[in-house]
N, C-alpha and C. Protein backbone atom coordinates (compact mmCIF):
# COMPACT_ATOMS: atom_id res chain seq x y z
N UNK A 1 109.27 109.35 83.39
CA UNK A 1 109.20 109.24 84.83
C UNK A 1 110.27 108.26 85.29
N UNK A 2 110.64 108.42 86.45
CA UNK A 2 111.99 107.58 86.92
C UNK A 2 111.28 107.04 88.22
N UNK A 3 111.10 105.84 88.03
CA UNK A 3 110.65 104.26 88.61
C UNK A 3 112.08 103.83 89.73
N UNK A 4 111.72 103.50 90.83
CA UNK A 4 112.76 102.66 91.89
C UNK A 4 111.79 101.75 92.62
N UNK A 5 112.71 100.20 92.60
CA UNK A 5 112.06 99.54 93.43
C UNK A 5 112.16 99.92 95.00
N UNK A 6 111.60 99.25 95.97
CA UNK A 6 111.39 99.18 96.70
C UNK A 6 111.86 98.54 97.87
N UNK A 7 112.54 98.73 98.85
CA UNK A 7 112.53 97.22 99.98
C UNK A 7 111.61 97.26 101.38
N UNK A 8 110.69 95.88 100.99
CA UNK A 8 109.34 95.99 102.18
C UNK A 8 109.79 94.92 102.48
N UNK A 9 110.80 95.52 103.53
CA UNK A 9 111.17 94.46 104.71
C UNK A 9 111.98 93.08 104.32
N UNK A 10 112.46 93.09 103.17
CA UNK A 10 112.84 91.95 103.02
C UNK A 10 114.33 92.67 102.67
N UNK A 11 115.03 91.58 102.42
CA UNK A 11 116.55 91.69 101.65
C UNK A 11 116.50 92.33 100.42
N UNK A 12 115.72 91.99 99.55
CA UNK A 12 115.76 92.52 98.13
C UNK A 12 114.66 93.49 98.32
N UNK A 13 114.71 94.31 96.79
CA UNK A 13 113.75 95.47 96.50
C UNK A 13 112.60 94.57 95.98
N UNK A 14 111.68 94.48 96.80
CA UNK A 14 110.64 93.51 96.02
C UNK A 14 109.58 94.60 96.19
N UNK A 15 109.12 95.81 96.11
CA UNK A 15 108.03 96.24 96.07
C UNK A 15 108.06 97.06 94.87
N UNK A 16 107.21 97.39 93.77
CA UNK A 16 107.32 98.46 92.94
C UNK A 16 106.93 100.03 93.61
N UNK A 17 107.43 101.09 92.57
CA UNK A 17 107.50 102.18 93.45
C UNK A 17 106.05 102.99 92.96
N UNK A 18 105.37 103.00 94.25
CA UNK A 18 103.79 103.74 94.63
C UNK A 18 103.43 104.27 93.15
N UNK A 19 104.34 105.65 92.97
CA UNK A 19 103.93 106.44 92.01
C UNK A 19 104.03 105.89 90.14
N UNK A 20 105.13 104.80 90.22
CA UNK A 20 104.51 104.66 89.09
C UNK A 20 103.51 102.82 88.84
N UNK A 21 103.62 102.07 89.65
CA UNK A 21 103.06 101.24 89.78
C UNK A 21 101.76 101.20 90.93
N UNK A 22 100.85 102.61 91.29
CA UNK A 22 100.30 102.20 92.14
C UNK A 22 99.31 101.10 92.23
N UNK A 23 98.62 100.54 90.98
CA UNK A 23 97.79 99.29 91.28
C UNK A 23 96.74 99.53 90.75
N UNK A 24 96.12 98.77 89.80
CA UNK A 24 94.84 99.32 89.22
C UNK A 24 93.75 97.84 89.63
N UNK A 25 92.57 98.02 89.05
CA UNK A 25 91.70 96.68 89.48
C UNK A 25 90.67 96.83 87.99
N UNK A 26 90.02 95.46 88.38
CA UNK A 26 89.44 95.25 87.02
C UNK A 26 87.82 95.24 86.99
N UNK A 27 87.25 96.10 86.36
CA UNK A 27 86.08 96.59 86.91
C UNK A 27 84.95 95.96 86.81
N UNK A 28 84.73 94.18 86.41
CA UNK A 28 83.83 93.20 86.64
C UNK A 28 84.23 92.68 87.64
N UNK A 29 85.03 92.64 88.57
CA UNK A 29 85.38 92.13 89.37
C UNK A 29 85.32 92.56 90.57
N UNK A 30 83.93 91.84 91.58
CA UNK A 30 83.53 92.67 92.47
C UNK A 30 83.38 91.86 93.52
N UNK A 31 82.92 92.43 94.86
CA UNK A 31 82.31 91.77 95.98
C UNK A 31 81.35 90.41 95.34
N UNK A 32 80.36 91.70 94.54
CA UNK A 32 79.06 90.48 94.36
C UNK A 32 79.64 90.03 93.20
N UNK A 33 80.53 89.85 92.59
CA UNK A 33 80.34 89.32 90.98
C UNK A 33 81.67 88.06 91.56
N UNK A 34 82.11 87.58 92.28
CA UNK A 34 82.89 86.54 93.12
C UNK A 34 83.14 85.71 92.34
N UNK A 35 81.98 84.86 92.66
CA UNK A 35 81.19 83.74 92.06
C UNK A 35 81.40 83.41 90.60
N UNK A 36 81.68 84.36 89.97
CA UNK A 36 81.48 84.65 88.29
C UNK A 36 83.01 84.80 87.90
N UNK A 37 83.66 85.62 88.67
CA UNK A 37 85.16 85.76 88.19
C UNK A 37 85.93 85.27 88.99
N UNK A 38 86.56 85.62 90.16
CA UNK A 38 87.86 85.07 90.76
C UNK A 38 87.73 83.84 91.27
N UNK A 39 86.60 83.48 91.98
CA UNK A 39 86.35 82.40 92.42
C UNK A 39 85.80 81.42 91.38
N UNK A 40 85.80 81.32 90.44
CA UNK A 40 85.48 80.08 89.35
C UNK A 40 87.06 79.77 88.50
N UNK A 41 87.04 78.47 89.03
CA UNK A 41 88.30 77.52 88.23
C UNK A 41 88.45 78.12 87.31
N UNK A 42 89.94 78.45 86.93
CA UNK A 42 90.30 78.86 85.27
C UNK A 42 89.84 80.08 85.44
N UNK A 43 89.41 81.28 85.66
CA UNK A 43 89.18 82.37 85.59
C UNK A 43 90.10 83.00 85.39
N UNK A 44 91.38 83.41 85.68
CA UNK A 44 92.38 84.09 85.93
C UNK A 44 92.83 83.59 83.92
N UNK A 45 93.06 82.38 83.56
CA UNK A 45 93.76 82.43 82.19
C UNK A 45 92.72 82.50 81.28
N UNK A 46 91.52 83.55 81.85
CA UNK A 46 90.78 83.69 80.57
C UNK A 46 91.12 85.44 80.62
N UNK A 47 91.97 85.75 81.69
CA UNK A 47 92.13 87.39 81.11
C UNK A 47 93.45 87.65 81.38
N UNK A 48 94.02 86.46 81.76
CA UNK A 48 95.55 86.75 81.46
C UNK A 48 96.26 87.13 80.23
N UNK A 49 96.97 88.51 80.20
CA UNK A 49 97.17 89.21 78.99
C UNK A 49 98.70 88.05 78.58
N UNK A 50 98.44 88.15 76.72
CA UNK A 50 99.68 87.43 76.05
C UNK A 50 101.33 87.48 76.45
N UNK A 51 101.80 87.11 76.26
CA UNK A 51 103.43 87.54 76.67
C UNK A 51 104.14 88.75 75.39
N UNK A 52 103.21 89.00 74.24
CA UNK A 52 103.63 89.52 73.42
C UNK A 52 103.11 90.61 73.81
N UNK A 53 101.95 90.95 74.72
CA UNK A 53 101.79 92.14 75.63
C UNK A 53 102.58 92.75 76.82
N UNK A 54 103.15 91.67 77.55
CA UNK A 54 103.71 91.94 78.63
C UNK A 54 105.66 91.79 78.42
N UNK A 55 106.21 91.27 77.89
CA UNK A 55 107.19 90.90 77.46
C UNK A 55 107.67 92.38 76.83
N UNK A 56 107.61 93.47 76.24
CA UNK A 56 107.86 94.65 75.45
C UNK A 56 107.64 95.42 76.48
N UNK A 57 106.22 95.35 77.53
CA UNK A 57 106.17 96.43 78.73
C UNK A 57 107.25 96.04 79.47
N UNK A 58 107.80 94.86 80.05
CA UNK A 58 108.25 94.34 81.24
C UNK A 58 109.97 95.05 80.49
N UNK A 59 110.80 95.01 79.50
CA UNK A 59 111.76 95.65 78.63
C UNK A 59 111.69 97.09 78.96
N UNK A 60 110.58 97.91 78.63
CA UNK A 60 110.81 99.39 78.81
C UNK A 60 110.73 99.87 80.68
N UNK A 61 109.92 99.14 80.92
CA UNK A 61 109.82 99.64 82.28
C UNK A 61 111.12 98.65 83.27
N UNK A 62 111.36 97.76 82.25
CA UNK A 62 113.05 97.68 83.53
C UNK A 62 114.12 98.96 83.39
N UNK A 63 113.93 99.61 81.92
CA UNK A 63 114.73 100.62 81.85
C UNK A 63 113.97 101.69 82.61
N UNK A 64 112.73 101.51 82.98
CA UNK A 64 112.10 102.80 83.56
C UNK A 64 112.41 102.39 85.02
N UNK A 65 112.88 101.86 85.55
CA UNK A 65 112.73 101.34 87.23
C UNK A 65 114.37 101.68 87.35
N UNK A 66 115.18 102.12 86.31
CA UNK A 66 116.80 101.33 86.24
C UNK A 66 117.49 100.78 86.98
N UNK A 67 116.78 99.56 86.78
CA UNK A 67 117.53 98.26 87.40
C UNK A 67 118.95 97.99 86.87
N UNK A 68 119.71 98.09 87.52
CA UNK A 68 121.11 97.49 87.17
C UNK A 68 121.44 96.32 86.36
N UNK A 69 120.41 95.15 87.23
CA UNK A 69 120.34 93.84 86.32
C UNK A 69 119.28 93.91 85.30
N UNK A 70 120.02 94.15 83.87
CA UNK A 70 118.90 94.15 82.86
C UNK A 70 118.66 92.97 82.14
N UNK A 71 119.06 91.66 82.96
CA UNK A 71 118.68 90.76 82.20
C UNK A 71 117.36 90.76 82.15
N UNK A 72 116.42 90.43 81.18
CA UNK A 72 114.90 90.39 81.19
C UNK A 72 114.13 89.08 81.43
N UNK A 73 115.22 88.11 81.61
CA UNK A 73 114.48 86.51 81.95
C UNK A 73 115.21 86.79 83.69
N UNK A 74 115.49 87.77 84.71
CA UNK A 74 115.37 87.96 86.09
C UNK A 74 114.11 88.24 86.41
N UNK A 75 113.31 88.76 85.66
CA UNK A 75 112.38 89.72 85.83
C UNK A 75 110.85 88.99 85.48
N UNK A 76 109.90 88.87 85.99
CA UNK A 76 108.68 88.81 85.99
C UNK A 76 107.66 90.33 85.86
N UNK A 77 107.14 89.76 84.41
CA UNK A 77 106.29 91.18 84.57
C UNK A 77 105.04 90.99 85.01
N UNK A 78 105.12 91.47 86.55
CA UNK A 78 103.50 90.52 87.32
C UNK A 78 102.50 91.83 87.90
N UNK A 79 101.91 91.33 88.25
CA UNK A 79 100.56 92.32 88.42
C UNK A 79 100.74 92.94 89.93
N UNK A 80 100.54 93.81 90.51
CA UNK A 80 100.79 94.24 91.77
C UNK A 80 99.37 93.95 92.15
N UNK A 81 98.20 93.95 91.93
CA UNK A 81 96.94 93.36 92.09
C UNK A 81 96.78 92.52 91.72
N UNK A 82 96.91 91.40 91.74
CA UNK A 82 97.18 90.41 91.24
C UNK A 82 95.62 90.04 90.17
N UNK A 83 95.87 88.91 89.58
CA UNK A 83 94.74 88.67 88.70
C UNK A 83 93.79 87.63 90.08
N UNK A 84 94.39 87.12 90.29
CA UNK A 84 93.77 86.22 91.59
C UNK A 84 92.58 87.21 92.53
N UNK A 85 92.89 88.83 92.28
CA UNK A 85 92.23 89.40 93.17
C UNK A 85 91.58 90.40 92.63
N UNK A 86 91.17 90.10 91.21
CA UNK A 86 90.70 90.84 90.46
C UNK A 86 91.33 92.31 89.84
N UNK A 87 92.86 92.07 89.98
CA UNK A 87 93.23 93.10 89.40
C UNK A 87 93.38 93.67 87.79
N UNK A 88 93.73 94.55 87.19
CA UNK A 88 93.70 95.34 85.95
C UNK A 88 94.67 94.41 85.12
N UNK A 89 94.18 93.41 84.26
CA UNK A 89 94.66 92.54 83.59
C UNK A 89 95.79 93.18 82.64
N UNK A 90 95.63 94.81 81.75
CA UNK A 90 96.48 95.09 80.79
C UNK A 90 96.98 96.67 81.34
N UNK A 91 96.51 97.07 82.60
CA UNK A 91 96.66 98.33 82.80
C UNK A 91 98.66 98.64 83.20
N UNK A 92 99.01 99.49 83.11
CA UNK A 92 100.34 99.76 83.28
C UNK A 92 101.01 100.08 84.61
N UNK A 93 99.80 100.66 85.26
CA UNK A 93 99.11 101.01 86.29
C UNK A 93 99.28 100.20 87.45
N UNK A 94 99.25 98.33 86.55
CA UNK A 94 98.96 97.73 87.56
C UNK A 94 100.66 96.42 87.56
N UNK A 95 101.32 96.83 86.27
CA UNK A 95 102.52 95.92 86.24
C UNK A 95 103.38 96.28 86.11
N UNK A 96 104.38 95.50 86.72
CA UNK A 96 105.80 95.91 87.14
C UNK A 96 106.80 94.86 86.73
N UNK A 97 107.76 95.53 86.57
CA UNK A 97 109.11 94.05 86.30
C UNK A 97 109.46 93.57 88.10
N UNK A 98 108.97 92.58 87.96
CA UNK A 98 109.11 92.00 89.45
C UNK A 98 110.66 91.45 89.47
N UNK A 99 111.70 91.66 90.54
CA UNK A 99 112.79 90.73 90.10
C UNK A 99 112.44 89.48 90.98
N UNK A 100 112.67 88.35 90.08
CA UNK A 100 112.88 86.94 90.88
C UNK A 100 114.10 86.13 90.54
N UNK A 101 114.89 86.37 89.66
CA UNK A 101 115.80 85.64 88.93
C UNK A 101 115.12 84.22 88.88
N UNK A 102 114.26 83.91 88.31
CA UNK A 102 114.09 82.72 87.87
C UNK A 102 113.74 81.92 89.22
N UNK A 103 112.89 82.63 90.60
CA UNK A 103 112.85 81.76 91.64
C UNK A 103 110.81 81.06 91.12
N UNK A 104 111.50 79.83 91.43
CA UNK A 104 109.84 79.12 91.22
C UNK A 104 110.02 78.34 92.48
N UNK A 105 108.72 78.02 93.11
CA UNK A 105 107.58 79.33 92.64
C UNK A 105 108.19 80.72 93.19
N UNK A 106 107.40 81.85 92.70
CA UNK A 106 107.81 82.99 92.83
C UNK A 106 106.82 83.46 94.35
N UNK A 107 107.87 84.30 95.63
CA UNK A 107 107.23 83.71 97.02
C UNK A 107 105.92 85.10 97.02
N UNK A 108 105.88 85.39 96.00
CA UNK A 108 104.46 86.25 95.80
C UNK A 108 103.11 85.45 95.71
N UNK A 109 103.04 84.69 94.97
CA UNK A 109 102.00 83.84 94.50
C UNK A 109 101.42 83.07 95.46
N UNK A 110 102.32 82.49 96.45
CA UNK A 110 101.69 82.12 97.50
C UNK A 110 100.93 83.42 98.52
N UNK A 111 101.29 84.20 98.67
CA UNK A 111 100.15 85.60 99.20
C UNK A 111 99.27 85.60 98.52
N UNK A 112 99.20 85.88 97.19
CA UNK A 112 98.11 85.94 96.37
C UNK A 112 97.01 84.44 96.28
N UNK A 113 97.68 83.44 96.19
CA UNK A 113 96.95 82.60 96.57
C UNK A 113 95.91 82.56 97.80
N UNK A 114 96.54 82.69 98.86
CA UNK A 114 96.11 82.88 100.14
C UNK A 114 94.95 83.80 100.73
N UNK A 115 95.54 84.79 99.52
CA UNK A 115 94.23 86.32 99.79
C UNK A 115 93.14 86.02 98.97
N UNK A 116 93.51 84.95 98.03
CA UNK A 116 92.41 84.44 97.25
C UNK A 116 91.28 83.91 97.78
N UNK A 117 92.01 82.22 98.59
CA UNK A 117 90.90 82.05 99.44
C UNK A 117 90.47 82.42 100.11
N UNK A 118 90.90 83.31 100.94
CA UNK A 118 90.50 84.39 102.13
C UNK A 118 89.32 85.27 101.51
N UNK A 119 89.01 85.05 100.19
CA UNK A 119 88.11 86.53 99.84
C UNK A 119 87.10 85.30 99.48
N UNK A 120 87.43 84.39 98.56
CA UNK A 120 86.58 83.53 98.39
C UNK A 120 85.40 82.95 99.73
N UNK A 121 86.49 82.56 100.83
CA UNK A 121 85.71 81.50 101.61
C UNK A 121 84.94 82.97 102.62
N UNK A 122 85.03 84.46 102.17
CA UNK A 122 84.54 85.21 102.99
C UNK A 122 84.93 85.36 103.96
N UNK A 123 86.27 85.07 104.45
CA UNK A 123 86.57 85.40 105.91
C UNK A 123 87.65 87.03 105.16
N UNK A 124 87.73 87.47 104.16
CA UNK A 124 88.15 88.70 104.22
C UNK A 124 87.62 88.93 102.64
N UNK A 125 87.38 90.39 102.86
CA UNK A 125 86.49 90.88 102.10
C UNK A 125 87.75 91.56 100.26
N UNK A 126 86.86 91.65 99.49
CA UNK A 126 87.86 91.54 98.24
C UNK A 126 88.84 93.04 98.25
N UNK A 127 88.31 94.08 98.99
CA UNK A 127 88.63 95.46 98.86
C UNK A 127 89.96 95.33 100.30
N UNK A 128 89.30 94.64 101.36
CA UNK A 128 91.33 94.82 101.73
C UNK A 128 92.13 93.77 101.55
N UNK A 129 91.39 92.56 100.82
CA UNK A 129 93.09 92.02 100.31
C UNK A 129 94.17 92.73 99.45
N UNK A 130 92.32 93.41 98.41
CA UNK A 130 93.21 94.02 97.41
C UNK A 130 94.24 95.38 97.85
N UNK A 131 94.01 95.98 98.56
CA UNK A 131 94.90 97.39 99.58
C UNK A 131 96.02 96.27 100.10
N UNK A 132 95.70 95.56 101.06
CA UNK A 132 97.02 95.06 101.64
C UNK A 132 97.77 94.32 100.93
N UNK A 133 97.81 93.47 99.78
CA UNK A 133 98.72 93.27 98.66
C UNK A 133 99.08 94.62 97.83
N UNK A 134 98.43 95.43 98.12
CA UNK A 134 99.25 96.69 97.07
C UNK A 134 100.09 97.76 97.82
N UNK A 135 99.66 97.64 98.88
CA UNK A 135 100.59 98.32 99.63
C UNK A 135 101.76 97.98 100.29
N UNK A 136 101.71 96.56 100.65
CA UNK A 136 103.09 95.46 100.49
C UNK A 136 102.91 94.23 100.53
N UNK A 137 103.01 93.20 99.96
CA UNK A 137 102.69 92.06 99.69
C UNK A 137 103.31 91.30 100.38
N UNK A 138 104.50 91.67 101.04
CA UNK A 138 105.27 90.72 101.60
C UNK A 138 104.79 90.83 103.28
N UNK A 139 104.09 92.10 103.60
CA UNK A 139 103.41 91.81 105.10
C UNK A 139 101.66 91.91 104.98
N UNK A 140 101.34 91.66 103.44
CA UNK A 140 99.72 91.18 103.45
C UNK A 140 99.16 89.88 103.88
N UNK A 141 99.40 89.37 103.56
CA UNK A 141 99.08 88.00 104.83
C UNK A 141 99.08 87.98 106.26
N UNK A 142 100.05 88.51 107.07
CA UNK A 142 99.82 88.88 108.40
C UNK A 142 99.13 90.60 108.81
N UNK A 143 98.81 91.31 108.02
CA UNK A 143 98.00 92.41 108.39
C UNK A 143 96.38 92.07 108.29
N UNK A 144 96.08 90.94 107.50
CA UNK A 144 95.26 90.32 107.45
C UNK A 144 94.61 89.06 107.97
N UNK A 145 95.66 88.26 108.76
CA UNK A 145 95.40 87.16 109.45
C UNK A 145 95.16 85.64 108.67
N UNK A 146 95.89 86.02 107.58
CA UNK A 146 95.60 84.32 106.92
C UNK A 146 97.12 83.86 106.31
């Protein structure tokens, strides 16, 4: 399959493309189960997959996206659902070679952060953070109001 990034509204291609990254989720991870997974400290690096998992995907699928820049330390292989929002920790489904060239922090994480507490403190519910980060992350925070 032949993978192209994306551009959602920004300068760069920062979105992965629908069909082969559409977004998967992780199936303890619910409305009611909150409390237990996303919202408890440390949750996220108890199912964060190894780099010896993601590091070999994030390699084939830059050749599957064909990115021009194949350096592989540009590239973040990050979750389009993020783990913050209960997304598919090892699914393929759900990761993409993100390009950042090495920007820290990477200006994703702060959305994901954000939609975090937003689901946590209940002022938005876990099912459309998770849609409006997968459908573009870079205008999920304002389709959502946080």
């Amino acid at each position: 399959m032949s993978c192209h990034a994306i551009n959602g509204h920004v300068a760069a291609k920062a979105l992965p493309d629908r069909k082969c990254t559409p977004g998967a989720t992780y199936s303890v991870v619910t409305q009611a189960t909150l409390g237990k997974t996303i919202c408890k400290s440390g949750w996220t690096a108890t199912v964060r997959p190894p780099e010896s998992y993601t590091e070999p995907l994030k390699i084939s699928q830059i050749a599957e996206y064909h990115y021009t820049d194949k350096s592989v330390s540009h590239y973040e292989e990050d979750h389009l659902i993020p783990l913050e929002l209960g997304g598919s920790p090892r699914s393929i489904k759900n990761l993409w070679p993100e390009y950042d060239a090495g920007k820290i922090p990477n200006p994703k994480d702060a959305v994901e952060n954000a939609l975090k507490r937003a689901v946590c403190s209940h002022k938005v519910t876990l099912k459309a953070a998770r849609t409006a980060i997968a459908v573009n992350w870079t205008t999920a925070r304002a389709r959502l109001h946080v």
